[in-house]
N, C-alpha and C. Protein backbone atom coordinates (compact mmCIF):
# COMPACT_ATOMS: atom_id res chain seq x y z
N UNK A 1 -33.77 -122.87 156.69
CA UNK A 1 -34.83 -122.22 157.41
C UNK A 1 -34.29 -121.76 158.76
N UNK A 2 -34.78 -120.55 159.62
CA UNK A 2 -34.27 -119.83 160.89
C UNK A 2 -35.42 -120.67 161.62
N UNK A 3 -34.14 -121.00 162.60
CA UNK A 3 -34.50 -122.02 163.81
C UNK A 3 -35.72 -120.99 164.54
N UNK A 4 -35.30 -119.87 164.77
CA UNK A 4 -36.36 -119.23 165.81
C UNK A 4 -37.91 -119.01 164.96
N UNK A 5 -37.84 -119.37 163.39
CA UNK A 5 -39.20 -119.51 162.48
C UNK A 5 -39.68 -120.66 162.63
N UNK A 6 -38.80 -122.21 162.98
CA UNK A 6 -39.23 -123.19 163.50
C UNK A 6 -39.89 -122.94 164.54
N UNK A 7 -39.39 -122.47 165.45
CA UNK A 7 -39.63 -122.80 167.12
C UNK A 7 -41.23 -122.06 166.63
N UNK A 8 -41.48 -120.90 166.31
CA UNK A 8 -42.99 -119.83 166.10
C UNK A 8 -43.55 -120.91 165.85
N UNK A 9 -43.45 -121.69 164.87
CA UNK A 9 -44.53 -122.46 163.68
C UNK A 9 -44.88 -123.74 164.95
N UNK A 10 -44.18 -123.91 165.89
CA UNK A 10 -44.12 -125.02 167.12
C UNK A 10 -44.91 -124.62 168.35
N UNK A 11 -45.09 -123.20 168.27
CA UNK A 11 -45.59 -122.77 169.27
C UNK A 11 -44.95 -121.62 170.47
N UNK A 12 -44.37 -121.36 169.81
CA UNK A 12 -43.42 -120.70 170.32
C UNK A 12 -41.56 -120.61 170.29
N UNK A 13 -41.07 -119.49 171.57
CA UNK A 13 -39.79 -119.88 171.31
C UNK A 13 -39.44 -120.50 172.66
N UNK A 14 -40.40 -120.98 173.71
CA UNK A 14 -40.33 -121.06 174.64
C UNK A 14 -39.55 -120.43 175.81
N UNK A 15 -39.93 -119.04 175.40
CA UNK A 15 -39.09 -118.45 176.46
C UNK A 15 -39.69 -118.36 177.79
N UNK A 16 -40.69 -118.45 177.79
CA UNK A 16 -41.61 -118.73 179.51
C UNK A 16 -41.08 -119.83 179.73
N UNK A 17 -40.92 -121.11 179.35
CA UNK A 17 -40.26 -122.23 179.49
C UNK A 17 -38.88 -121.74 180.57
N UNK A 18 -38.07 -120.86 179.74
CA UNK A 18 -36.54 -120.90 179.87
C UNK A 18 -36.53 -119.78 181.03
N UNK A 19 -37.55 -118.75 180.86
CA UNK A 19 -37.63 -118.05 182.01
C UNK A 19 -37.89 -118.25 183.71
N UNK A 20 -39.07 -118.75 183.29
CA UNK A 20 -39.61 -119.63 184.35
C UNK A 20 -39.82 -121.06 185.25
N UNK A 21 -39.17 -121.39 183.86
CA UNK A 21 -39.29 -122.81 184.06
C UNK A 21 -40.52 -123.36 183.33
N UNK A 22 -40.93 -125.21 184.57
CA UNK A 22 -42.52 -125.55 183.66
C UNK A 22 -43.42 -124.90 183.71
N UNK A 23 -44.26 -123.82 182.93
CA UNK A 23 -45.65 -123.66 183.11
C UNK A 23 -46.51 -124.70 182.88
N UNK A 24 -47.87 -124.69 183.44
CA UNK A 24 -48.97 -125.62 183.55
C UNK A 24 -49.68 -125.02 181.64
N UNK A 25 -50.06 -125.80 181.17
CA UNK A 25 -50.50 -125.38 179.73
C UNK A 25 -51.97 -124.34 180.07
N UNK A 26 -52.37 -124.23 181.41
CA UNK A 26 -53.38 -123.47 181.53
C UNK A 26 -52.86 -122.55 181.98
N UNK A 27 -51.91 -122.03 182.98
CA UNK A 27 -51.57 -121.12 183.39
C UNK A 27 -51.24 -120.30 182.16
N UNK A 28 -50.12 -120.98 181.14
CA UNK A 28 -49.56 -120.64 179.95
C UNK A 28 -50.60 -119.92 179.19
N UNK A 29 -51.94 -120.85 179.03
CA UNK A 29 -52.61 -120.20 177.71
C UNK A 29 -53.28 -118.70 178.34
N UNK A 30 -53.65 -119.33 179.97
CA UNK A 30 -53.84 -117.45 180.54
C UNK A 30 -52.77 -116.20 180.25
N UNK A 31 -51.85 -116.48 180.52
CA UNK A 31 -50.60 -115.92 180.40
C UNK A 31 -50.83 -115.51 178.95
N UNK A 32 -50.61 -116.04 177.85
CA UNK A 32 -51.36 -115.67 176.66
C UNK A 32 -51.95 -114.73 176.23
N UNK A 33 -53.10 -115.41 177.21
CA UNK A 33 -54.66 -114.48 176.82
C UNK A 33 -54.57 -113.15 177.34
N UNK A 34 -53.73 -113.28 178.74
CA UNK A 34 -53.38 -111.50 179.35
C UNK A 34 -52.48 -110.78 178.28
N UNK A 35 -51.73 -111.07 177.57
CA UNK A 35 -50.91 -110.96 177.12
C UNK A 35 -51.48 -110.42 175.58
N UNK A 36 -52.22 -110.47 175.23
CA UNK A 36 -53.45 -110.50 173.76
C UNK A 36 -54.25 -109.44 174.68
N UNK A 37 -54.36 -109.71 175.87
CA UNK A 37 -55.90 -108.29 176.13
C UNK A 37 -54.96 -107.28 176.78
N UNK A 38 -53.72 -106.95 176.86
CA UNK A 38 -53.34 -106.07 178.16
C UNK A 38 -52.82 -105.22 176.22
N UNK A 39 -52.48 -105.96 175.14
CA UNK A 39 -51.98 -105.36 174.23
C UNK A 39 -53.39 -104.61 172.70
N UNK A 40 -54.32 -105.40 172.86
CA UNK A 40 -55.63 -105.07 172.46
C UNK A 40 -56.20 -103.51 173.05
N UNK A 41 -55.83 -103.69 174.43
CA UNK A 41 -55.98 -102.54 175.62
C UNK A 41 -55.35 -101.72 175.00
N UNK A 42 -54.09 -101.74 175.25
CA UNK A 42 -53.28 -100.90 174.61
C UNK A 42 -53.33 -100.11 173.33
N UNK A 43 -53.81 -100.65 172.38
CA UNK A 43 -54.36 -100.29 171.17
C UNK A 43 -55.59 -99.38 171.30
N UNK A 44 -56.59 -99.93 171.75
CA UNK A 44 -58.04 -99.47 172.03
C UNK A 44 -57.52 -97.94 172.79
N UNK A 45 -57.07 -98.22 173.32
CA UNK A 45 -56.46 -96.87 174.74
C UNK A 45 -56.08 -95.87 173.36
N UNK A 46 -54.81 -96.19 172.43
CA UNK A 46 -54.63 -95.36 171.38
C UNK A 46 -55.49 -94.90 170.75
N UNK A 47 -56.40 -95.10 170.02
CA UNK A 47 -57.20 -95.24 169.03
C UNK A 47 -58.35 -94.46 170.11
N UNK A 48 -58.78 -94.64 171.52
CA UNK A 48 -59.57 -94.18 172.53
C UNK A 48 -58.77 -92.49 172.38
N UNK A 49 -57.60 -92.23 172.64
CA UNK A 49 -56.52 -90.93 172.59
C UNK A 49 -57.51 -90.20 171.52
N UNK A 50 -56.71 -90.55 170.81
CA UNK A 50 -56.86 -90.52 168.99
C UNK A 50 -58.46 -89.95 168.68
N UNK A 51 -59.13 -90.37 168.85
CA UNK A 51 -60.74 -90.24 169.20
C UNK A 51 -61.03 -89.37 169.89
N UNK A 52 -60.27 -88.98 171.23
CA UNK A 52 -60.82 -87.75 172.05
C UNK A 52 -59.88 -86.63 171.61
N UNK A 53 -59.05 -86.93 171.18
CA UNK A 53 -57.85 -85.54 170.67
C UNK A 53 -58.85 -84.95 169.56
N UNK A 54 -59.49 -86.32 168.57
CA UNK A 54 -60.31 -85.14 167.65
C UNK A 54 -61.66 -84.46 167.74
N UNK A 55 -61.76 -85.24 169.15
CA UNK A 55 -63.13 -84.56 169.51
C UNK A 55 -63.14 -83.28 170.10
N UNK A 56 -61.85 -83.36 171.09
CA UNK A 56 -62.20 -81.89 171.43
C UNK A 56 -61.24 -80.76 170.56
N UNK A 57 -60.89 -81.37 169.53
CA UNK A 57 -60.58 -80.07 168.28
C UNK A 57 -61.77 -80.10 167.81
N UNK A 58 -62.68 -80.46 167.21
CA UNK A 58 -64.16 -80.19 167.21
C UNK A 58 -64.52 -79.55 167.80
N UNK A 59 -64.47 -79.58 169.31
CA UNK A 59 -65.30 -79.05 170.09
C UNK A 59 -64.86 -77.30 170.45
N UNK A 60 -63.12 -77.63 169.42
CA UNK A 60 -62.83 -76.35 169.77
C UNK A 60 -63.34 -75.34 168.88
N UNK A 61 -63.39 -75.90 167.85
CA UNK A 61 -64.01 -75.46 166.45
C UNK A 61 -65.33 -74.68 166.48
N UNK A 62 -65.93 -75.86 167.00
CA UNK A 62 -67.62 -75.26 167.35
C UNK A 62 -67.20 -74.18 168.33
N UNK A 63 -66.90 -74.30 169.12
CA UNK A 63 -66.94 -72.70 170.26
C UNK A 63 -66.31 -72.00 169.91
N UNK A 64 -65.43 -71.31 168.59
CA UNK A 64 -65.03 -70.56 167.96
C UNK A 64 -66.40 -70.46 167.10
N UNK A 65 -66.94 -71.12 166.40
CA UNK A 65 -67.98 -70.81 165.73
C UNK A 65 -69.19 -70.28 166.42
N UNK A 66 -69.50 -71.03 167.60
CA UNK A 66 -70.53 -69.77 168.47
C UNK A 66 -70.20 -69.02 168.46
N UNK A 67 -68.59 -68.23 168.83
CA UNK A 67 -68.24 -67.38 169.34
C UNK A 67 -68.54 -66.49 168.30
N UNK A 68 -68.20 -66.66 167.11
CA UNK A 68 -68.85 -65.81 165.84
C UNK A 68 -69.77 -65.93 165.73
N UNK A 69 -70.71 -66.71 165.65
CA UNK A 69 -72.15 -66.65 165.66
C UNK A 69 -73.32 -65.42 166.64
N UNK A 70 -72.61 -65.88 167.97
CA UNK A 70 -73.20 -64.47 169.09
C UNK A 70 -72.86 -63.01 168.53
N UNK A 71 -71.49 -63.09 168.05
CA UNK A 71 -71.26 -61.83 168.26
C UNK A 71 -71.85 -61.43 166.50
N UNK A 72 -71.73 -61.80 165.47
CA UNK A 72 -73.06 -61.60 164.05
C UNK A 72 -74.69 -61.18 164.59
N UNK A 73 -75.04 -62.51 165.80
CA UNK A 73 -76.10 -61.89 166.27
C UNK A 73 -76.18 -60.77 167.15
N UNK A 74 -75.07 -60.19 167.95
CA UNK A 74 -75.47 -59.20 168.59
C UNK A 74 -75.29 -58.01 167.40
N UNK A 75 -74.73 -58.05 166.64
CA UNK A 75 -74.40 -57.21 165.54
C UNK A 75 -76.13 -56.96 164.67
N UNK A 76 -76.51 -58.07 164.50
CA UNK A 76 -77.72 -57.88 164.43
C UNK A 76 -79.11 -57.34 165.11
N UNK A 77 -78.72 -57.98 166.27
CA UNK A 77 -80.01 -57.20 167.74
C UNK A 77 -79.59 -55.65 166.98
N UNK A 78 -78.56 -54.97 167.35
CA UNK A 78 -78.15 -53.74 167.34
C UNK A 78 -78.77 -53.28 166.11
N UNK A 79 -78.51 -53.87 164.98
CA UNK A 79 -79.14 -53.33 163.94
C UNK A 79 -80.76 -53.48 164.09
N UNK A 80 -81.19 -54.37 164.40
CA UNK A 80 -82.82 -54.31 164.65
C UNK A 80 -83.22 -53.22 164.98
N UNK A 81 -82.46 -52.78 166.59
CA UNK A 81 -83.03 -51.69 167.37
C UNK A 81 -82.92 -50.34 166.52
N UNK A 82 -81.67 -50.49 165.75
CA UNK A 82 -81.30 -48.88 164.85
C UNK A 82 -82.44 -49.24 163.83
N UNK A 83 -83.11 -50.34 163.50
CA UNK A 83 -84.23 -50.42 162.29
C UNK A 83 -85.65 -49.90 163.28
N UNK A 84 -85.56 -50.12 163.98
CA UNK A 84 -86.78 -49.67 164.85
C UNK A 84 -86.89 -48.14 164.83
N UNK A 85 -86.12 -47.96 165.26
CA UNK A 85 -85.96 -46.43 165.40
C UNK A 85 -86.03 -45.74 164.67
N UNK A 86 -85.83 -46.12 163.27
CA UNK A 86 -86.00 -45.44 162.07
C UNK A 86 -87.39 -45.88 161.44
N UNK A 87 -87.81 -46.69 161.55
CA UNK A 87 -88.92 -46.84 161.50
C UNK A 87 -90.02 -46.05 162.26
N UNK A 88 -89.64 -45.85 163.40
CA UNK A 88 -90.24 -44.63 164.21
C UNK A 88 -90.18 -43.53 163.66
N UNK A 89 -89.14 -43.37 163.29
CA UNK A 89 -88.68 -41.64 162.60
C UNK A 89 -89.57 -41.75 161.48
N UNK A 90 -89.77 -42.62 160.47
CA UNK A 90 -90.38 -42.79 159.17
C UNK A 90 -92.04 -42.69 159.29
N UNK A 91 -92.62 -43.62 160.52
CA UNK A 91 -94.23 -42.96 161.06
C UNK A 91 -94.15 -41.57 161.17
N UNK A 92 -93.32 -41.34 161.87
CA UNK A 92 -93.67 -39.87 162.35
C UNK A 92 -93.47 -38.87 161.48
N UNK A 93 -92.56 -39.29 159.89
CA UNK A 93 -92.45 -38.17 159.23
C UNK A 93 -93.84 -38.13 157.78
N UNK A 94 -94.52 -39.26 158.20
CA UNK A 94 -95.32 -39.30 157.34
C UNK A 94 -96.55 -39.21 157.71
N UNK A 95 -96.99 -39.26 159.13
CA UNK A 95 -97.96 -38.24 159.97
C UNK A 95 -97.49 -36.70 159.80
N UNK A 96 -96.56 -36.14 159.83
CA UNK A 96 -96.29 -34.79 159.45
C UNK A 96 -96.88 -34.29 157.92
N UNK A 97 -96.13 -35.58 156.95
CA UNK A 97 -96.22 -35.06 156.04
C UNK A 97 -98.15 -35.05 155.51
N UNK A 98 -98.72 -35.93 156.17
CA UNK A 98 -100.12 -35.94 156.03
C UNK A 98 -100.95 -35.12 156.96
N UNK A 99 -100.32 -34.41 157.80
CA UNK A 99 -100.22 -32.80 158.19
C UNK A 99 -100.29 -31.45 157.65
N UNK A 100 -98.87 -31.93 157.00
CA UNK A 100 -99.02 -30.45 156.27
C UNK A 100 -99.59 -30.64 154.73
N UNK A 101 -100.18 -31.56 154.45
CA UNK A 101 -100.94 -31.49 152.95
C UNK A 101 -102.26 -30.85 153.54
N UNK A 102 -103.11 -31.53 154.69
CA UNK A 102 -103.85 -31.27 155.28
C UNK A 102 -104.23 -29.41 155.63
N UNK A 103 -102.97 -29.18 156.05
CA UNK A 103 -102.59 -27.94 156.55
C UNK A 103 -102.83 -27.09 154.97
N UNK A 104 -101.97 -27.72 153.86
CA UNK A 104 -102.21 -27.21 152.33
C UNK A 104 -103.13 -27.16 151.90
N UNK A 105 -104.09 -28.05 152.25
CA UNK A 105 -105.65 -27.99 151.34
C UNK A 105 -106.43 -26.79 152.20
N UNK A 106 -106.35 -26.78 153.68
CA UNK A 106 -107.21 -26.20 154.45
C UNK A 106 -106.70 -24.26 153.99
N UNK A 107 -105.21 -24.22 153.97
CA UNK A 107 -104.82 -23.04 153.49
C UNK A 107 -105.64 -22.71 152.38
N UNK A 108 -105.56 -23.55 151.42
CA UNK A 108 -106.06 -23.27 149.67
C UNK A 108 -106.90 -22.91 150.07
N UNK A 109 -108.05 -24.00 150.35
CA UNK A 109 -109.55 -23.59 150.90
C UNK A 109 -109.83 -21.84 151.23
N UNK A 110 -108.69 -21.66 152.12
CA UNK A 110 -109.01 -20.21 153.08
C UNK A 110 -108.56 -19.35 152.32
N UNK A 111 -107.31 -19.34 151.19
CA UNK A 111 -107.23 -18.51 149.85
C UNK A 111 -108.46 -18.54 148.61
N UNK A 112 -109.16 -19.32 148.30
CA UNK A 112 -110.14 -19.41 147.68
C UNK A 112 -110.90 -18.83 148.32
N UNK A 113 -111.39 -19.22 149.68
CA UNK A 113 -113.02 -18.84 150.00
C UNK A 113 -112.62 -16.99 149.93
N UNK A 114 -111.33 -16.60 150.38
CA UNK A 114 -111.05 -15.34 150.78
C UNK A 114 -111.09 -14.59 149.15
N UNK A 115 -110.54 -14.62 148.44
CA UNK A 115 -110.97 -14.28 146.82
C UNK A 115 -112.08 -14.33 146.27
N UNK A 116 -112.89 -15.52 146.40
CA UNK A 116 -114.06 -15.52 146.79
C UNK A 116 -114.95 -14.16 147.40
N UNK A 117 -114.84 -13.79 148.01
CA UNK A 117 -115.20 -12.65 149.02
C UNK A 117 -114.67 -11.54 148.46
């Protein structure tokens, strides 16, 4: 068996020991515990990256997609207004045309009554 798989299964390899000398078993288990949250941190911080890198490709996504979206709708306003307008043209050609039928019957009328005579 590897001595340094002993020493783990013991609690270590005591290198704070050899570094430092005695630690107090409280100082130690702080030392530890910073040591577990400064690397947890570290992770979270990645994974925090990771999380905002895909958010704002999303976000880039969507404002390419407004950006097509406005400009379909202004494509549309435009067409509204050209539907309006023709719609105008279309009243007005069918007041004409109920004009000149008008104009046709009243003619007939004035060819009849005049033969007539």
């Amino acid at each position: 068996m590897d001595i340094a798989f002993v020493e783990m299964q013991d609690g270590g390899c005591n290198f704070l020991g050899w570094y430092e000398g005695h630690v107090d078993p409280f100082v130690g288990t702080l030392l530890v515990d910073l040591h577990d949250g400064v690397w947890t941190m570290k992770k979270q911080r990645a994974l925090m990256k990771q999380t905002m890198k895909q958010a704002f490709e999303k976000i880039e996504e969507e404002d390419a997609e407004i950006a097509d979206l406005k400009k379909e709708l202004t494509k549309l306003e435009i067409c509204e207004g050209e539907n309006e307008v023709l719609e105008g043209k279309v009243k007005r050609l069918e007041v004409e045309t109920k004009l000149l039928r008008a104009f046709i019957v009243l003619l007939f009328a004035v060819a009849v009554f005049i033969r007539l005579d």
